[in-house]
N, C-alpha and C. Protein backbone atom coordinates (compact mmCIF):
# COMPACT_ATOMS: atom_id res chain seq x y z
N UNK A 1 -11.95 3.23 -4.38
CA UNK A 1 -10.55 3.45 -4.70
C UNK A 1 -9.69 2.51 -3.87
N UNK A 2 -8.52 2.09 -4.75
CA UNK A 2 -8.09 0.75 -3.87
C UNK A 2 -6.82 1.42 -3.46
N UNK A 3 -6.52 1.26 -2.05
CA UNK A 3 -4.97 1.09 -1.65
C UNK A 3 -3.77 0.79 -2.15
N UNK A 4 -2.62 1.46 -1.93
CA UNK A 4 -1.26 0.49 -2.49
C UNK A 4 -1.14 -0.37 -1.88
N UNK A 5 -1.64 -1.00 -0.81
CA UNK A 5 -1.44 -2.14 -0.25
C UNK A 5 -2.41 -3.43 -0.41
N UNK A 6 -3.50 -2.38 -0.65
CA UNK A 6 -4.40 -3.59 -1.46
C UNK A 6 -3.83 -3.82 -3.01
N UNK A 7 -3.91 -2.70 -3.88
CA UNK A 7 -3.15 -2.82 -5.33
C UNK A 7 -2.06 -3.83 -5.22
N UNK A 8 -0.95 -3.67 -4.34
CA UNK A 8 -0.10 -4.69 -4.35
C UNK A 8 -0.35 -6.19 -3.80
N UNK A 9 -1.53 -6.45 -3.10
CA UNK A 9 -1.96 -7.43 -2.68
C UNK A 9 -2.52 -8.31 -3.95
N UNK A 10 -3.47 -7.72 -4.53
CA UNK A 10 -4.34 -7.96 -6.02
C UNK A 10 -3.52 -7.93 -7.12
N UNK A 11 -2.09 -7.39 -7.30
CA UNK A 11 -0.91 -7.79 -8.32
C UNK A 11 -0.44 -8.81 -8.12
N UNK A 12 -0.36 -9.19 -6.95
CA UNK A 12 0.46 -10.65 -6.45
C UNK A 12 -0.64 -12.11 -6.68
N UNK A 13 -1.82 -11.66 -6.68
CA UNK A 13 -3.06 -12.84 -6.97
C UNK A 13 -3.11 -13.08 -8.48
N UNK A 14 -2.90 -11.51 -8.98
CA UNK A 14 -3.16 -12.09 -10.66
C UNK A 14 -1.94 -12.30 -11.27
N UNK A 15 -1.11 -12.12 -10.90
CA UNK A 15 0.71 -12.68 -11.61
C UNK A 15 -0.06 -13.56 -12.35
N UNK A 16 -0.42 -14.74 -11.73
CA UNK A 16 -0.66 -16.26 -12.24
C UNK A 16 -2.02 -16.55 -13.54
N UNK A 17 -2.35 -15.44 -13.42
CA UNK A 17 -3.84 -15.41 -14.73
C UNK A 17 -3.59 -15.41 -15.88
N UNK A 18 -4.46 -15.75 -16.72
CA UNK A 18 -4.29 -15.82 -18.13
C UNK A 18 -5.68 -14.66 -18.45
N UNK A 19 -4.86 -13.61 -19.09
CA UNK A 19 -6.27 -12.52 -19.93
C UNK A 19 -8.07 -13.54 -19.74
N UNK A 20 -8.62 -13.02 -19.83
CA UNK A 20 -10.00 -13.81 -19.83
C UNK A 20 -10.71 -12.70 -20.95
N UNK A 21 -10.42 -11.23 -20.90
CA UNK A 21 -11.09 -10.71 -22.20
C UNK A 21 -9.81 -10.44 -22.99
N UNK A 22 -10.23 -10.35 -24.55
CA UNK A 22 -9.94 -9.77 -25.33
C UNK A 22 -10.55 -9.04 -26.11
N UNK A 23 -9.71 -7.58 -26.28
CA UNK A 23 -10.74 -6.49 -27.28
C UNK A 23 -9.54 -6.64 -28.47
N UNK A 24 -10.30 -6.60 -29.33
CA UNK A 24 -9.86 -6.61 -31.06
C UNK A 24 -9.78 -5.53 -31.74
N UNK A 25 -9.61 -5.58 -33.24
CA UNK A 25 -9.32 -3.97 -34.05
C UNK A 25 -11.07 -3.78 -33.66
N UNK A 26 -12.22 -3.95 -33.42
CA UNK A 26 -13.53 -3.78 -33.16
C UNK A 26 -13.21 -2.64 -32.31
N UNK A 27 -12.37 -2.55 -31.08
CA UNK A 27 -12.85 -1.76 -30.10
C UNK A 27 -13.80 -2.36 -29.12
N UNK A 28 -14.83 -1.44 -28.54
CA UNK A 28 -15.44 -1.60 -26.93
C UNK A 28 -17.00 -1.48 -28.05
N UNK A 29 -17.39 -2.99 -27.87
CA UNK A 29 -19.03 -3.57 -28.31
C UNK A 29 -19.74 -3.69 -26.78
N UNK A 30 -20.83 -3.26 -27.18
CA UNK A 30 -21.61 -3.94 -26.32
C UNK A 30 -21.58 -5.41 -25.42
N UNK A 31 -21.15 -6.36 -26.56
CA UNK A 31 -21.20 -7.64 -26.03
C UNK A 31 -20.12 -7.94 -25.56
N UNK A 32 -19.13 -7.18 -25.46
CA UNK A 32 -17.69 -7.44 -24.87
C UNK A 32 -17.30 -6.51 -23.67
N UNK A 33 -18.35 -5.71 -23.24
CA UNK A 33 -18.82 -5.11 -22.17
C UNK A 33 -19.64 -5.93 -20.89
N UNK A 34 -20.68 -6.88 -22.26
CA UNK A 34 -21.38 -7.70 -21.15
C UNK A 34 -20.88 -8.64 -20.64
N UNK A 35 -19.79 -9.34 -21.68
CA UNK A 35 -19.02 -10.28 -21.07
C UNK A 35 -17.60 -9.75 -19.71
N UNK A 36 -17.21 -8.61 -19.86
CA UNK A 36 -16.68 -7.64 -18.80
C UNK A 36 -17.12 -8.05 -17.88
N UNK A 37 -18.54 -7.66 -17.73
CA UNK A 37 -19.54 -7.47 -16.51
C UNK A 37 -19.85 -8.97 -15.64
N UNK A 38 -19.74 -9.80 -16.52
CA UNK A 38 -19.67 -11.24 -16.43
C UNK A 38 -18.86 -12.36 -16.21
N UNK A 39 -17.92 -11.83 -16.08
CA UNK A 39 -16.06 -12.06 -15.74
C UNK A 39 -15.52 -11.22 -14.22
N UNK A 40 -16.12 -10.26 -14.26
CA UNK A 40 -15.89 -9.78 -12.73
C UNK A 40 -16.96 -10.07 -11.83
N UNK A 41 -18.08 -10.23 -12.26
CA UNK A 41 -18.90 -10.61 -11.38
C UNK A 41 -18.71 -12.23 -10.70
N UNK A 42 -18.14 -12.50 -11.89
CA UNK A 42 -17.72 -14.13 -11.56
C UNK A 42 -16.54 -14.23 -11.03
N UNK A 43 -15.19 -13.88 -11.12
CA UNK A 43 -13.88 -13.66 -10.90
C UNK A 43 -13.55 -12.62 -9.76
N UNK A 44 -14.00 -11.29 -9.80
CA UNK A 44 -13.55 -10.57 -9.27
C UNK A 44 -12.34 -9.66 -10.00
N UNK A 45 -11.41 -10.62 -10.24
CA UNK A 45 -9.88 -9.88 -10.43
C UNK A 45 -9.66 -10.76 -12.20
N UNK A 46 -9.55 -9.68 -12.76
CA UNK A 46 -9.49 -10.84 -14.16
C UNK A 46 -8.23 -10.16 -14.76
N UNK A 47 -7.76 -10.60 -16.21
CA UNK A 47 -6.74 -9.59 -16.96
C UNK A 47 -7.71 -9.59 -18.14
N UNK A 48 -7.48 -8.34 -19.08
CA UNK A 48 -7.78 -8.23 -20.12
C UNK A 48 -6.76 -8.13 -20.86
N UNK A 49 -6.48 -8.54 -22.61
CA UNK A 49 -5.59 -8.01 -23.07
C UNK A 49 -6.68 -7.11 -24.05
N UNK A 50 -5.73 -6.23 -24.08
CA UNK A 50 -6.40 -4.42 -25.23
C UNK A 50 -5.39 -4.06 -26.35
N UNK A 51 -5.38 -5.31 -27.78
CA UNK A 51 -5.26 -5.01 -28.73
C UNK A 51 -5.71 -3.49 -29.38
N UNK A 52 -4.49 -2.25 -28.99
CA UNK A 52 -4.96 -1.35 -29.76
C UNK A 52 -3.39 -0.63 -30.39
N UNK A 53 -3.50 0.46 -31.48
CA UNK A 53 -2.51 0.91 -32.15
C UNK A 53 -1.41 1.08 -31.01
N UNK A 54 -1.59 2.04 -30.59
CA UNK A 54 -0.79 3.06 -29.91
C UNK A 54 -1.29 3.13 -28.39
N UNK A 55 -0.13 3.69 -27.45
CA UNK A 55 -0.45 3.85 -26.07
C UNK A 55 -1.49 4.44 -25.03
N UNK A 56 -1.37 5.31 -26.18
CA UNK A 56 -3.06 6.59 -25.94
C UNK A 56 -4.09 5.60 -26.37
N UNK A 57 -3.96 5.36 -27.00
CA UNK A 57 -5.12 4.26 -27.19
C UNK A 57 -5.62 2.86 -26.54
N UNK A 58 -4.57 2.60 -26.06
CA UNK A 58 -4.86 1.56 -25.09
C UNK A 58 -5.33 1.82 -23.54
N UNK A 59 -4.72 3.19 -23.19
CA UNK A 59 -4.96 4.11 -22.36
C UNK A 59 -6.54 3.93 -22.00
N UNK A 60 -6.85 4.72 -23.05
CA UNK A 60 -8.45 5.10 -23.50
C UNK A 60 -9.23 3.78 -23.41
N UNK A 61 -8.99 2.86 -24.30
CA UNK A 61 -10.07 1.91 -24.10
C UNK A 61 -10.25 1.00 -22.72
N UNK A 62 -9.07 1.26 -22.06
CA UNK A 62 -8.97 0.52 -20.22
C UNK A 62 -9.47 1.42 -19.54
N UNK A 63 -9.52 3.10 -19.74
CA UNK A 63 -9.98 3.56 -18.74
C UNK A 63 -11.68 3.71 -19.17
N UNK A 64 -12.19 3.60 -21.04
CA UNK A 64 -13.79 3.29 -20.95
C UNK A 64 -14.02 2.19 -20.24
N UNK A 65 -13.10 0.83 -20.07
CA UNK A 65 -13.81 -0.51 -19.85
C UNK A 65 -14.00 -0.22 -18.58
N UNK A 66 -13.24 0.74 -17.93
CA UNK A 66 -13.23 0.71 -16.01
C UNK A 66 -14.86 1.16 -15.67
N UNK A 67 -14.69 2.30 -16.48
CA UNK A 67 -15.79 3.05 -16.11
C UNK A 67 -17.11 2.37 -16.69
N UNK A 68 -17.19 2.10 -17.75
CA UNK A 68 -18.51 1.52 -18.12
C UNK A 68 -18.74 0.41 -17.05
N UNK A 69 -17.57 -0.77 -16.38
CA UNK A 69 -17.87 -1.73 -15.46
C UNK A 69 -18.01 -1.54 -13.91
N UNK A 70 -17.57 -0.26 -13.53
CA UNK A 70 -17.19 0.22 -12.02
C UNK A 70 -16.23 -0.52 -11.99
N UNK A 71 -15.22 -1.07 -12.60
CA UNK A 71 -14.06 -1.75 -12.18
C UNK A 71 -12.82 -0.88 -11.83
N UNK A 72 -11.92 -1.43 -11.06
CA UNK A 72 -10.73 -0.20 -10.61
C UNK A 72 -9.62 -1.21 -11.44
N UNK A 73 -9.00 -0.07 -11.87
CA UNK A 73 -7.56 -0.60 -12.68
C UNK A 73 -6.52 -1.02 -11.44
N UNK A 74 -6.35 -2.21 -11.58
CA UNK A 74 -4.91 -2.72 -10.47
C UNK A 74 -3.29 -2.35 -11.46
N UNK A 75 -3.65 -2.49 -12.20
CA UNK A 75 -2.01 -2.56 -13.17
C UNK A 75 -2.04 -2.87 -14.98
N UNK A 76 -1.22 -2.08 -15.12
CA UNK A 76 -1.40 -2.17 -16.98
C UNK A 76 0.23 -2.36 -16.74
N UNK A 77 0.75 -3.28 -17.82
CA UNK A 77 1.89 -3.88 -18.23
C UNK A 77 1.51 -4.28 -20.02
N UNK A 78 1.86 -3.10 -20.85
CA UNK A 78 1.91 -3.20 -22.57
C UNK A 78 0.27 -3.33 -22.99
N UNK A 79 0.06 -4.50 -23.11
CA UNK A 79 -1.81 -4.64 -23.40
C UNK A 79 -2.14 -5.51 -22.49
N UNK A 80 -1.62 -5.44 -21.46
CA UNK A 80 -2.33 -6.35 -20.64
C UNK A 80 -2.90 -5.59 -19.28
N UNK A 81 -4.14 -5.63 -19.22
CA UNK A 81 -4.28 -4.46 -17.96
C UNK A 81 -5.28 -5.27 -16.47
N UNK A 82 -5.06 -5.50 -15.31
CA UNK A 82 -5.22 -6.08 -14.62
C UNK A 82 -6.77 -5.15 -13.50
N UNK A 83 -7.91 -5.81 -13.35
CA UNK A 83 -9.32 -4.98 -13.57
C UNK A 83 -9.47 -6.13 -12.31
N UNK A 84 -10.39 -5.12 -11.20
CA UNK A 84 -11.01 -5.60 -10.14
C UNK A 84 -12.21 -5.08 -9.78
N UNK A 85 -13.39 -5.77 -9.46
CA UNK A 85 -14.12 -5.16 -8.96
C UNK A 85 -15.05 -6.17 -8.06
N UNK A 86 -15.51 -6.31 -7.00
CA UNK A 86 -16.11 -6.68 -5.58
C UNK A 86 -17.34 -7.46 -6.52
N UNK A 87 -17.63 -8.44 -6.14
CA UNK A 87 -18.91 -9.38 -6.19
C UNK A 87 -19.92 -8.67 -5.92
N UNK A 88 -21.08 -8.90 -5.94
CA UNK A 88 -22.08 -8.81 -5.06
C UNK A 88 -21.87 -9.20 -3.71
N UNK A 89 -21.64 -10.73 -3.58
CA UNK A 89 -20.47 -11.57 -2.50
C UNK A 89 -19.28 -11.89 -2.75
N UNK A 90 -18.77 -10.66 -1.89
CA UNK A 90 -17.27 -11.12 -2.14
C UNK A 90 -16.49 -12.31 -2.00
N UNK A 91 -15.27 -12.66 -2.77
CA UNK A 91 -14.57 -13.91 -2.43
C UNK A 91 -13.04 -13.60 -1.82
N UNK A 92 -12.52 -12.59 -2.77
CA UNK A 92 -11.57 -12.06 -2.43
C UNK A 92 -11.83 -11.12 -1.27
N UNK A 93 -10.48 -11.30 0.00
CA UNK A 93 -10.34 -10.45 1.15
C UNK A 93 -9.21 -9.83 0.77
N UNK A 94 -9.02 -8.81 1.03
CA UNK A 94 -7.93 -7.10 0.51
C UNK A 94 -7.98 -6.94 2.36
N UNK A 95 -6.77 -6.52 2.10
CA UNK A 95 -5.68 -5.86 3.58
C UNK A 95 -6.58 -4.39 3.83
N UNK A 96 -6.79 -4.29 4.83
CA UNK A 96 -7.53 -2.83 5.40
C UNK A 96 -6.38 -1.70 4.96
């Protein structure tokens, strides 16, 4: 579980990102899970955008992607939701 001081540390790194996933009218595939898994392992801190109807629904499919990846939600702004999770070796250093 991340800090508000880390959260606000890790909002200020990804301002500058461009989404790296996108989920479609498809929803949460397998292969857009593995690529998840493959974007934080590589990145650390990525954005997704989450093409879905409604708010509840966008809700839902950021908080399956968290959990299926162990990733912690830093920030959702409309469909864009901002996902962190630690390397194996970390790159990113977070404030104690």
């Amino acid at each position: 579980m991340l800090t508000a001081s880390q959260k606000r540390h890790l909002r200020s790194l990804a301002h500058g990102l461009n989404p790296v996933i996108l989920t479609g009218a498809g929803g949460l595939s397998e292969n857009l899970l593995r690529e998840l898994d493959r974007a934080l392992e590589h990145h650390e801190l990525i954005k997704a955008r989450v093409n879905a109807e409604d708010r509840e629904s966008r809700d839902a499919m950021i908080e399956s992607m968290c959990e299926a990846v162990k990733a912690d939600l830093v920030q959702r702004i409309g469909h864009i939701a901002v996902l962190y999770r630690p390397a194996k070796e970390p790159r990113l250093k977070l404030p104690s």
